[in-house]
PDB file of N, CA and C in Angstrom:
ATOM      1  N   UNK A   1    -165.202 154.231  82.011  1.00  0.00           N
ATOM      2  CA  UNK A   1    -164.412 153.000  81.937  1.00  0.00           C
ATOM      3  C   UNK A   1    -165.098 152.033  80.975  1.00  0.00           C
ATOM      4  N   UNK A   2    -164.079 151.575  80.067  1.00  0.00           N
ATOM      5  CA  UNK A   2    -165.226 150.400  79.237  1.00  0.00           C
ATOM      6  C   UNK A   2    -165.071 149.428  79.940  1.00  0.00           C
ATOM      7  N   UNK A   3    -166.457 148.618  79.221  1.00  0.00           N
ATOM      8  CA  UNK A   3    -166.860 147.063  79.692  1.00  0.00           C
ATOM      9  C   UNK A   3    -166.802 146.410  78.369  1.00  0.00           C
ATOM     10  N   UNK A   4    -166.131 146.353  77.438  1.00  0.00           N
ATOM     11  CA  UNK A   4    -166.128 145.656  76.613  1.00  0.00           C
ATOM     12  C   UNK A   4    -164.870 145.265  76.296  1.00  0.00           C
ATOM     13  N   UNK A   5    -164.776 143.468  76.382  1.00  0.00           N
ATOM     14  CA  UNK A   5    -163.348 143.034  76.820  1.00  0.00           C
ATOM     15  C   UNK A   5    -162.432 143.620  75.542  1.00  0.00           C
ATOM     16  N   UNK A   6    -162.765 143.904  74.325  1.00  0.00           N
ATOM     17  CA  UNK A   6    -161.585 144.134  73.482  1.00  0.00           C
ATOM     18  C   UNK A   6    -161.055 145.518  73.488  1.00  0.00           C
ATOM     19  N   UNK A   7    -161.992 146.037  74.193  1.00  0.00           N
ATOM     20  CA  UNK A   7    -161.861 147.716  74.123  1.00  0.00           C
ATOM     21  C   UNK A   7    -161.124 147.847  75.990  1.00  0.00           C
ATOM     22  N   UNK A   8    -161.470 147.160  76.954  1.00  0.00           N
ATOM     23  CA  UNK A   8    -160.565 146.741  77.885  1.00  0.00           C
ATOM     24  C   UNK A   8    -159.034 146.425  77.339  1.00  0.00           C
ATOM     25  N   UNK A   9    -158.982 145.442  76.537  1.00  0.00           N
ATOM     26  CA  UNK A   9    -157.956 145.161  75.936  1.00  0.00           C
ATOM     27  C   UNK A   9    -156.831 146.510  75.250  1.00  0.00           C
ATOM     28  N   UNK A  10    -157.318 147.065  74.307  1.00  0.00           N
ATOM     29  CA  UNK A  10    -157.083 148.496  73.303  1.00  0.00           C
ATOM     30  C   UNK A  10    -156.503 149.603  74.341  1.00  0.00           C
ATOM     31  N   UNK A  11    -157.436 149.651  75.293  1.00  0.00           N
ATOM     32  CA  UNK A  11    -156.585 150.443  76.368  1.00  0.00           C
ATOM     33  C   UNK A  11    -155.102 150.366  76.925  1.00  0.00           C
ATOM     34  N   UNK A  12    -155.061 148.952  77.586  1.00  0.00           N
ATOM     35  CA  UNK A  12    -153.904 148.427  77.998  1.00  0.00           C
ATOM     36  C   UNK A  12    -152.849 148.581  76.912  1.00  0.00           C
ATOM     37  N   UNK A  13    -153.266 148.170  75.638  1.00  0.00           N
ATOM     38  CA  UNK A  13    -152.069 148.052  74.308  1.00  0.00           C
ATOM     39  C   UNK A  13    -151.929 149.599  74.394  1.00  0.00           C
ATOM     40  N   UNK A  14    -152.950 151.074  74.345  1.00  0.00           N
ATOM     41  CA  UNK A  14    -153.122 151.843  74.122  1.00  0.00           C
ATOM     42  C   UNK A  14    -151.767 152.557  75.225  1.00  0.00           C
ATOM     43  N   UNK A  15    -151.967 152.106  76.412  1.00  0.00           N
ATOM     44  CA  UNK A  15    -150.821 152.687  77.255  1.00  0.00           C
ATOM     45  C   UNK A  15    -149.683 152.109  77.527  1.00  0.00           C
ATOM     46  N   UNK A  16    -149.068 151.100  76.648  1.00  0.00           N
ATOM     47  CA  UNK A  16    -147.902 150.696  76.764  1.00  0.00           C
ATOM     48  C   UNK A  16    -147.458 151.323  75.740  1.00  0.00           C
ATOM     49  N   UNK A  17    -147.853 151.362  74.635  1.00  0.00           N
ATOM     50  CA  UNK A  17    -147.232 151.912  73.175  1.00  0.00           C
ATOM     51  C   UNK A  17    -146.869 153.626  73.528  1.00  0.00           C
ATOM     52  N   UNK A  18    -147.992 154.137  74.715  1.00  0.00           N
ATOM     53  CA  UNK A  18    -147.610 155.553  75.174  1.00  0.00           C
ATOM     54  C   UNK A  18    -146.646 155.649  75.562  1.00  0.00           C
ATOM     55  N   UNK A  19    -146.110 154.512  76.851  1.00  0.00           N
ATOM     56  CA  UNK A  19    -145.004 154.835  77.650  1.00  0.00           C
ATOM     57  C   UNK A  19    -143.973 154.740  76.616  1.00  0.00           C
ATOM     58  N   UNK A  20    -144.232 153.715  75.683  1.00  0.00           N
ATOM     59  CA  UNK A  20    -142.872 153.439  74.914  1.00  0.00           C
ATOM     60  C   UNK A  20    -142.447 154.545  74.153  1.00  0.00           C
ATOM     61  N   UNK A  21    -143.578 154.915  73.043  1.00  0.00           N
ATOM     62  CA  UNK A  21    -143.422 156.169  72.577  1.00  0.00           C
ATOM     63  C   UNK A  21    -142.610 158.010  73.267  1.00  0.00           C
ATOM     64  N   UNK A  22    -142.990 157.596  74.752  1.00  0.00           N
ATOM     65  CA  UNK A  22    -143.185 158.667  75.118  1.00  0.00           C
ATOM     66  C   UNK A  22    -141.526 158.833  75.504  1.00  0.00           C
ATOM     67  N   UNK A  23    -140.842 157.387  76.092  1.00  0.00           N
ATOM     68  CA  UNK A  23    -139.367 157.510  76.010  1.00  0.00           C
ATOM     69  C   UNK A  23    -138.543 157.839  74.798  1.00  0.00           C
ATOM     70  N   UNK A  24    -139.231 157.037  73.880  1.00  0.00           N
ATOM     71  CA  UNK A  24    -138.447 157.157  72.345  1.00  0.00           C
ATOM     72  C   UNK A  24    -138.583 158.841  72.376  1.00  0.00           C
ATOM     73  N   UNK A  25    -139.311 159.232  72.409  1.00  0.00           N
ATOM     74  CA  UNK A  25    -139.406 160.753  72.456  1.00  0.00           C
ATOM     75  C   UNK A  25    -138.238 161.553  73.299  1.00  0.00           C
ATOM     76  N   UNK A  26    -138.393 161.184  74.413  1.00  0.00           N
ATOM     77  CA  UNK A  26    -137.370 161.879  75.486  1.00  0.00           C
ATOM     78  C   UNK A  26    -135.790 161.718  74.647  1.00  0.00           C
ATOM     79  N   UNK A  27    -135.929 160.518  74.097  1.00  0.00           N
ATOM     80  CA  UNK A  27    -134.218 159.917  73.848  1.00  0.00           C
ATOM     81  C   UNK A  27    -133.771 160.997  73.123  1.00  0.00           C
ATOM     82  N   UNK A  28    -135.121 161.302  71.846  1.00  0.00           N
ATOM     83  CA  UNK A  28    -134.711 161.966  71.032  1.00  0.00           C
ATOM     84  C   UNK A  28    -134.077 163.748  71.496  1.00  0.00           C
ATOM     85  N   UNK A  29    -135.006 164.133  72.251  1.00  0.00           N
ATOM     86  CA  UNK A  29    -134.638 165.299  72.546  1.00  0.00           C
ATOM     87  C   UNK A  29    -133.302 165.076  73.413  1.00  0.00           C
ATOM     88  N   UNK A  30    -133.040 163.995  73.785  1.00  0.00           N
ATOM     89  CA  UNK A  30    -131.781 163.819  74.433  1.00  0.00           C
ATOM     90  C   UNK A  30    -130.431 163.729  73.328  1.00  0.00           C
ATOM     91  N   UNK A  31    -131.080 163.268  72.301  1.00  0.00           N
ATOM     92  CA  UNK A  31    -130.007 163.256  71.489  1.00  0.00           C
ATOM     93  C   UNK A  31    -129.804 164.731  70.570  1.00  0.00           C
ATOM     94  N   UNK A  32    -130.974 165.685  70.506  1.00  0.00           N
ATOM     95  CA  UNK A  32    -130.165 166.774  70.038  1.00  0.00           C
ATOM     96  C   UNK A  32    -129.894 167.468  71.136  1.00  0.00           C
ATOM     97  N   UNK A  33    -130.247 167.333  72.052  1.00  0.00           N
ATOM     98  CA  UNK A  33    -129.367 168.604  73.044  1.00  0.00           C
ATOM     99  C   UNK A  33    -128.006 168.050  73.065  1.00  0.00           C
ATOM    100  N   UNK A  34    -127.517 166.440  73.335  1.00  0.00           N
ATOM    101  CA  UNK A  34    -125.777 166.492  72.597  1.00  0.00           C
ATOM    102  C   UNK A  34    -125.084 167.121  71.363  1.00  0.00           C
ATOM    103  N   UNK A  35    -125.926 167.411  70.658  1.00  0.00           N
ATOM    104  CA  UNK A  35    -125.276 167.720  69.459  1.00  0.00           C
ATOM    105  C   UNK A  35    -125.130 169.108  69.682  1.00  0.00           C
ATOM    106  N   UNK A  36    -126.200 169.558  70.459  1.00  0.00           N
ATOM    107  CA  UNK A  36    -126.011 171.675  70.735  1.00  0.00           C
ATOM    108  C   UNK A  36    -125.516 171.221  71.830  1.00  0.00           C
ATOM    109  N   UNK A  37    -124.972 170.690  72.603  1.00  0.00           N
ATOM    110  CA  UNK A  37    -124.084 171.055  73.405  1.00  0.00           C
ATOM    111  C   UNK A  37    -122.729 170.569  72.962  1.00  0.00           C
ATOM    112  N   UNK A  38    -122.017 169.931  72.225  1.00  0.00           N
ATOM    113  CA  UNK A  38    -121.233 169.557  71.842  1.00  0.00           C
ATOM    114  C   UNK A  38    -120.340 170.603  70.889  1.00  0.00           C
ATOM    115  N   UNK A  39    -121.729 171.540  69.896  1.00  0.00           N
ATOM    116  CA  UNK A  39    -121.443 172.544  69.149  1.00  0.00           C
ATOM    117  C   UNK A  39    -121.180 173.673  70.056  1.00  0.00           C
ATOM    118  N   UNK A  40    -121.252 173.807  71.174  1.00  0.00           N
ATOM    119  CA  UNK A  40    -121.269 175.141  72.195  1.00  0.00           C
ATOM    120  C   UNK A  40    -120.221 174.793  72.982  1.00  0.00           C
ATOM    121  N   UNK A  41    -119.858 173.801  72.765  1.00  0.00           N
ATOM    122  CA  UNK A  41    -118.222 173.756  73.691  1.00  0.00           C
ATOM    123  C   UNK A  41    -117.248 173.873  72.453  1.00  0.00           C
ATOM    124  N   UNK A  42    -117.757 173.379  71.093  1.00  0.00           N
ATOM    125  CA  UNK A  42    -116.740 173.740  70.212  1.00  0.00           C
ATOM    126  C   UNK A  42    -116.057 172.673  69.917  1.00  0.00           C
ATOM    127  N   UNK A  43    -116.758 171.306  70.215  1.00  0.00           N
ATOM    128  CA  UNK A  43    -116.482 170.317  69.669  1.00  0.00           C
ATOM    129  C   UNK A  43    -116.734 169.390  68.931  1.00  0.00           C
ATOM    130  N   UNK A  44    -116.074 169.850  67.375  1.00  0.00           N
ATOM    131  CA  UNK A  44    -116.604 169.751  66.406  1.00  0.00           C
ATOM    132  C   UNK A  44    -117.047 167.949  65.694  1.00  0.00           C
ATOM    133  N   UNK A  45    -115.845 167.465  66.001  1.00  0.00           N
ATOM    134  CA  UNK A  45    -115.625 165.868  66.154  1.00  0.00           C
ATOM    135  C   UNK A  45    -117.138 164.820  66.791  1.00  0.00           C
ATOM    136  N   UNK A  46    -116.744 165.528  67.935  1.00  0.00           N
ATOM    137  CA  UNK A  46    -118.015 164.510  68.989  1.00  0.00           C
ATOM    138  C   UNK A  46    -119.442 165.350  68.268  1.00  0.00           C
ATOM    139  N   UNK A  47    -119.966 166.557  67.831  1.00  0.00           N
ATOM    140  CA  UNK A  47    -120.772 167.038  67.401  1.00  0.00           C
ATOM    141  C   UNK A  47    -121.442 166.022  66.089  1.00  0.00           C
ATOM    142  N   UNK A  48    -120.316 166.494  65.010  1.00  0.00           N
ATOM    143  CA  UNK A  48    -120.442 165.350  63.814  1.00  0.00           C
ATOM    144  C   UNK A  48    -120.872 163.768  64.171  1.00  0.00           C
ATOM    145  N   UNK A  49    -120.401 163.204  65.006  1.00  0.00           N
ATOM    146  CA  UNK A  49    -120.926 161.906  65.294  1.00  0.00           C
ATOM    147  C   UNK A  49    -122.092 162.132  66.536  1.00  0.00           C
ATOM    148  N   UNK A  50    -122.278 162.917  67.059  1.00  0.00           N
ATOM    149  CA  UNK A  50    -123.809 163.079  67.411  1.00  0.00           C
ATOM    150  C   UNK A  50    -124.693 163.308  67.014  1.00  0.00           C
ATOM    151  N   UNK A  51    -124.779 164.008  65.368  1.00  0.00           N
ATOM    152  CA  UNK A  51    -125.585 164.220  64.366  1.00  0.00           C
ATOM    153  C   UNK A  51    -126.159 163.274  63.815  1.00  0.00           C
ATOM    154  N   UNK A  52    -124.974 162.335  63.583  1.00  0.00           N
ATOM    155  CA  UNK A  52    -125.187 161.295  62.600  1.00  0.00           C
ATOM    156  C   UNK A  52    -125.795 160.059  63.324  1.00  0.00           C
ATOM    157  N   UNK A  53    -126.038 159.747  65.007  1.00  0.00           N
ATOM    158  CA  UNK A  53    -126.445 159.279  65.636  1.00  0.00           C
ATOM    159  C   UNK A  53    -127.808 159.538  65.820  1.00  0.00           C
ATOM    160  N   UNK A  54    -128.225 160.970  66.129  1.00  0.00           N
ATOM    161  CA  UNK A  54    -129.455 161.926  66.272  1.00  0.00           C
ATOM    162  C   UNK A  54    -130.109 161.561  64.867  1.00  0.00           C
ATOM    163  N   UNK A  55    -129.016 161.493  64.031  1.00  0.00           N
ATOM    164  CA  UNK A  55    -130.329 161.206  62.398  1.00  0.00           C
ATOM    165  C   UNK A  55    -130.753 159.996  62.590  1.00  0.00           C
ATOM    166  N   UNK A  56    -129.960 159.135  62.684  1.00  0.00           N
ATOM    167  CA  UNK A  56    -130.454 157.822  63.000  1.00  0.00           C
ATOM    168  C   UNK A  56    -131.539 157.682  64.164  1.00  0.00           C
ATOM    169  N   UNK A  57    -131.726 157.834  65.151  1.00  0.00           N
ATOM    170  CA  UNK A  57    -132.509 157.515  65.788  1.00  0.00           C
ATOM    171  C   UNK A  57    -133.739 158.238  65.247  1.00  0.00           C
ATOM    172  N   UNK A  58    -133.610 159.411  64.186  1.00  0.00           N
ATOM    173  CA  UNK A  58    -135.354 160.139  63.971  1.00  0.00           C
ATOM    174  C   UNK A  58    -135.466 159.348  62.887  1.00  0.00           C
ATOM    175  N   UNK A  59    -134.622 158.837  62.158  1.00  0.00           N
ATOM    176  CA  UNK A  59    -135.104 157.836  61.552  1.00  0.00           C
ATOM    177  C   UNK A  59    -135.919 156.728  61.829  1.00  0.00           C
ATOM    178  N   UNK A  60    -135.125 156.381  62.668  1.00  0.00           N
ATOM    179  CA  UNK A  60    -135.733 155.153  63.264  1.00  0.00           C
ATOM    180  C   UNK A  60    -137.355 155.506  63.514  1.00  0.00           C
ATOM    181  N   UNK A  61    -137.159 156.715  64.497  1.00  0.00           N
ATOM    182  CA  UNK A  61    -138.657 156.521  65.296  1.00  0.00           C
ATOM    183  C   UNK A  61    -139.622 157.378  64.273  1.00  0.00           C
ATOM    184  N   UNK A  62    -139.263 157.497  63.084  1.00  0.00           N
ATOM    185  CA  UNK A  62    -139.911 157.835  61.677  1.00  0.00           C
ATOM    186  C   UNK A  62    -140.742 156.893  61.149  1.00  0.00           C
ATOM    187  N   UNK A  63    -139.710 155.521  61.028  1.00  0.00           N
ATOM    188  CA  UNK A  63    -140.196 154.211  59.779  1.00  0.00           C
ATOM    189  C   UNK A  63    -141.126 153.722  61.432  1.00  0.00           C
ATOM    190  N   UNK A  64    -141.183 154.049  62.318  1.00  0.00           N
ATOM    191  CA  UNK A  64    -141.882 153.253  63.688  1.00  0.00           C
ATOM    192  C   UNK A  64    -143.448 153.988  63.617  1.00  0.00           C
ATOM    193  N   UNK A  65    -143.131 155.092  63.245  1.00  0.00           N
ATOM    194  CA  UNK A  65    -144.719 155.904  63.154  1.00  0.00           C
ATOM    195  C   UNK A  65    -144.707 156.422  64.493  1.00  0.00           C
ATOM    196  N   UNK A  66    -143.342 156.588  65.642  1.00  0.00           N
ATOM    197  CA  UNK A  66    -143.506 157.739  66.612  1.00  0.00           C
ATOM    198  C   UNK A  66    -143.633 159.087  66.253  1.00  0.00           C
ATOM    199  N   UNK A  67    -143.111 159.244  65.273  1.00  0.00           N
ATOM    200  CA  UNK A  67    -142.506 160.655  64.777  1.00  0.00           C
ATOM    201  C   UNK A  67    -143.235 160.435  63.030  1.00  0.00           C
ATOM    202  N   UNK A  68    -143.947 161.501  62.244  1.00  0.00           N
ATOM    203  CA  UNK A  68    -144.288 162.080  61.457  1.00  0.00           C
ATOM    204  C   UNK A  68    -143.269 161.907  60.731  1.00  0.00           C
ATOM    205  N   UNK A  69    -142.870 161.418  59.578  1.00  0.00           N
ATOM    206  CA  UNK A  69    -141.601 161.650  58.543  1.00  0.00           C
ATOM    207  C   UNK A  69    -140.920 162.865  58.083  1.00  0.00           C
ATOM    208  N   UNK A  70    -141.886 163.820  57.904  1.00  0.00           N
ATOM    209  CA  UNK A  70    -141.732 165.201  57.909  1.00  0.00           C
ATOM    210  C   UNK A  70    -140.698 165.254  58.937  1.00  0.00           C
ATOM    211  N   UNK A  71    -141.612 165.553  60.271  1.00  0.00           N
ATOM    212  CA  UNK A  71    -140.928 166.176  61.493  1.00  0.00           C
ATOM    213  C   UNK A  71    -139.711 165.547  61.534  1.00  0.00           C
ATOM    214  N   UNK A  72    -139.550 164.472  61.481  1.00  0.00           N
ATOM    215  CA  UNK A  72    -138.058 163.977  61.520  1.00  0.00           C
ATOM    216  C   UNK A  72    -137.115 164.315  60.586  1.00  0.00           C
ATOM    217  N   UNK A  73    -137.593 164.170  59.151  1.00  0.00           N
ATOM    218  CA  UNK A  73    -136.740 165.082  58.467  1.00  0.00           C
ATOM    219  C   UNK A  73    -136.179 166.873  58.568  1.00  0.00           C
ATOM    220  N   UNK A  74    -137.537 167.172  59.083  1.00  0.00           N
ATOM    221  CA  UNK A  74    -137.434 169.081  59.742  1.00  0.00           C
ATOM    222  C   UNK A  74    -136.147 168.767  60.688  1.00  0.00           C
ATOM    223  N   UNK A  75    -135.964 168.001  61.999  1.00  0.00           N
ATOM    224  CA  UNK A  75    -134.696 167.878  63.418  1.00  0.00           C
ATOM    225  C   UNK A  75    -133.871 167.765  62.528  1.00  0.00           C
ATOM    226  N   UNK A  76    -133.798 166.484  61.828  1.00  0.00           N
ATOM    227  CA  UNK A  76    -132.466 166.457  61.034  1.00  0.00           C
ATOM    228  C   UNK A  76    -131.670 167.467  60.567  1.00  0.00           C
ATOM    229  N   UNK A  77    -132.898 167.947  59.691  1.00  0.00           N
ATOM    230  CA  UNK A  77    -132.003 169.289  58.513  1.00  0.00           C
ATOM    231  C   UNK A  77    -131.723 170.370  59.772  1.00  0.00           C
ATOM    232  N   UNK A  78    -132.229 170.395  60.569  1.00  0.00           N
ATOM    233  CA  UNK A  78    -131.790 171.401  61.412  1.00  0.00           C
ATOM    234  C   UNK A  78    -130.774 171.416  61.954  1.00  0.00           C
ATOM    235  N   UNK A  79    -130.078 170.193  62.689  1.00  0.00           N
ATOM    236  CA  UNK A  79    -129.223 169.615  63.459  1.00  0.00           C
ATOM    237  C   UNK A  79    -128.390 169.365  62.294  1.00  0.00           C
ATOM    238  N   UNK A  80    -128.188 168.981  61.113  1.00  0.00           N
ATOM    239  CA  UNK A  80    -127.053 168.991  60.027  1.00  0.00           C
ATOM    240  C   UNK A  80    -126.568 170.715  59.731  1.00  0.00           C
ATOM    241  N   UNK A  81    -127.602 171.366  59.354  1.00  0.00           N
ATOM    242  CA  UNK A  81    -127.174 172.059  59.656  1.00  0.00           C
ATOM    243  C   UNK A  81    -126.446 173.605  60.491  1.00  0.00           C
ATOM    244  N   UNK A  82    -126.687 173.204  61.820  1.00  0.00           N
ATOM    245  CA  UNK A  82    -126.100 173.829  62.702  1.00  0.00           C
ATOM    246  C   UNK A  82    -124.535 173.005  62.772  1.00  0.00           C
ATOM    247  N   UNK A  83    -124.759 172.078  62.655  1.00  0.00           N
ATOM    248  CA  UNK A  83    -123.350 171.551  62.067  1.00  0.00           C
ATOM    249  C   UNK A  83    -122.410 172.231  61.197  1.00  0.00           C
ATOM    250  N   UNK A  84    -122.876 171.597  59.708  1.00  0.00           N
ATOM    251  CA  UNK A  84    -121.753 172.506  58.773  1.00  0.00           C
ATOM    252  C   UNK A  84    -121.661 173.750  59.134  1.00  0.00           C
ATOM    253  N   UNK A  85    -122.692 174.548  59.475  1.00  0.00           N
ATOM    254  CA  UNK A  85    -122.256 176.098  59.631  1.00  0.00           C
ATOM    255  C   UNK A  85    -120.866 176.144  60.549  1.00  0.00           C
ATOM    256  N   UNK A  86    -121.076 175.701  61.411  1.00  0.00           N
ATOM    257  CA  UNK A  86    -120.242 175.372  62.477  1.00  0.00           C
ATOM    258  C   UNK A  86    -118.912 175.035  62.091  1.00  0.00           C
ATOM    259  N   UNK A  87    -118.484 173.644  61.222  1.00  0.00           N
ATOM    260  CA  UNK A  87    -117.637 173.520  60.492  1.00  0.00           C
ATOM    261  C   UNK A  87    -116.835 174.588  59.562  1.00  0.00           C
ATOM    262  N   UNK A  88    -118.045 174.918  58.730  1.00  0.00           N
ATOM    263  CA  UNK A  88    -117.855 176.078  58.123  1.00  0.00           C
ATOM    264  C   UNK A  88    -116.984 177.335  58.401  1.00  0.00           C
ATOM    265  N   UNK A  89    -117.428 177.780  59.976  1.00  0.00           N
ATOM    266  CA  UNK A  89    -117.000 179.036  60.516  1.00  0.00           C
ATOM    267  C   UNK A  89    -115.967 178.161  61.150  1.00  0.00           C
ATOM    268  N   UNK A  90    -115.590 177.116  61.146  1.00  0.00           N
ATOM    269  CA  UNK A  90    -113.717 176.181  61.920  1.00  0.00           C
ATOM    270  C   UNK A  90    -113.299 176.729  60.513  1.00  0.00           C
ATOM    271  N   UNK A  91    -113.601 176.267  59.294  1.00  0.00           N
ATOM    272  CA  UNK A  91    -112.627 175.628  57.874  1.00  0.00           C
ATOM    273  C   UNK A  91    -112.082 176.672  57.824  1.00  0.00           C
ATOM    274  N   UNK A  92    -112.871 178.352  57.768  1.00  0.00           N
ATOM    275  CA  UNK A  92    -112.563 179.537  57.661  1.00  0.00           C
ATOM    276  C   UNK A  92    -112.002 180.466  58.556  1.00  0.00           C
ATOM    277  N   UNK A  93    -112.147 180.154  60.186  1.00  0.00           N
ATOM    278  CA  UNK A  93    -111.313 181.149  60.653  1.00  0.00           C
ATOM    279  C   UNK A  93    -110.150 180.380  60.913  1.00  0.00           C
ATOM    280  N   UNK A  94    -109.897 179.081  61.253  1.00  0.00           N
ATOM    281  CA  UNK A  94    -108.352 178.527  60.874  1.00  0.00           C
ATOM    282  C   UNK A  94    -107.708 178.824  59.787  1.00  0.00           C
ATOM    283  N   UNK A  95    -108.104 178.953  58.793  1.00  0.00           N
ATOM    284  CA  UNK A  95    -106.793 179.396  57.778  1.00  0.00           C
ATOM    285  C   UNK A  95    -106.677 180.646  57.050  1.00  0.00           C
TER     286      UNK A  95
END
């Protein structure tokens, strides 16, 4: 345990920024499992605007320094495209 009030201090800041972080985290994985589940019922509509929601928030917690810029760009491209494919295989077996 420290005894030194600023490092007392560093701790406390140290575990709020965790908890906070650690939700921003959860949200995120909350927000791509809508988008694969949205794509697995086959709904292509609510999918597309869960993507574009899901980018936004790894954005967000990108420019915040929760998330690595990389890694957030890696979910994205992933989650875009399980999308178009998706689209893709609608545009083509409808017509």
């Amino acid at each position: 345990m420290a005894n030194i009030r600023s490092q007392i201090k560093r701790n406390r800041q140290a575990a709020k920024r965790r908890l906070r972080n650690r939700s921003v985290r959860s949200a995120l994985k909350t927000a791509k499992k809508k988008v694969r589940l949205a794509l697995g019922e086959g709904d292509l509509e609510t999918a597309l605007a869960r993507a574009r929601e899901a980018a936004r928030a790894f954005d967000k917690a990108a420019s915040k320094g929760i998330l690595h810029k990389r890694t957030a760009a890696r979910h994205k491209s992933r989650l875009a495209r399980a999308v178009n494919q998706a689209l893709a295989k609608a545009g083509t077996s409808g017509g």
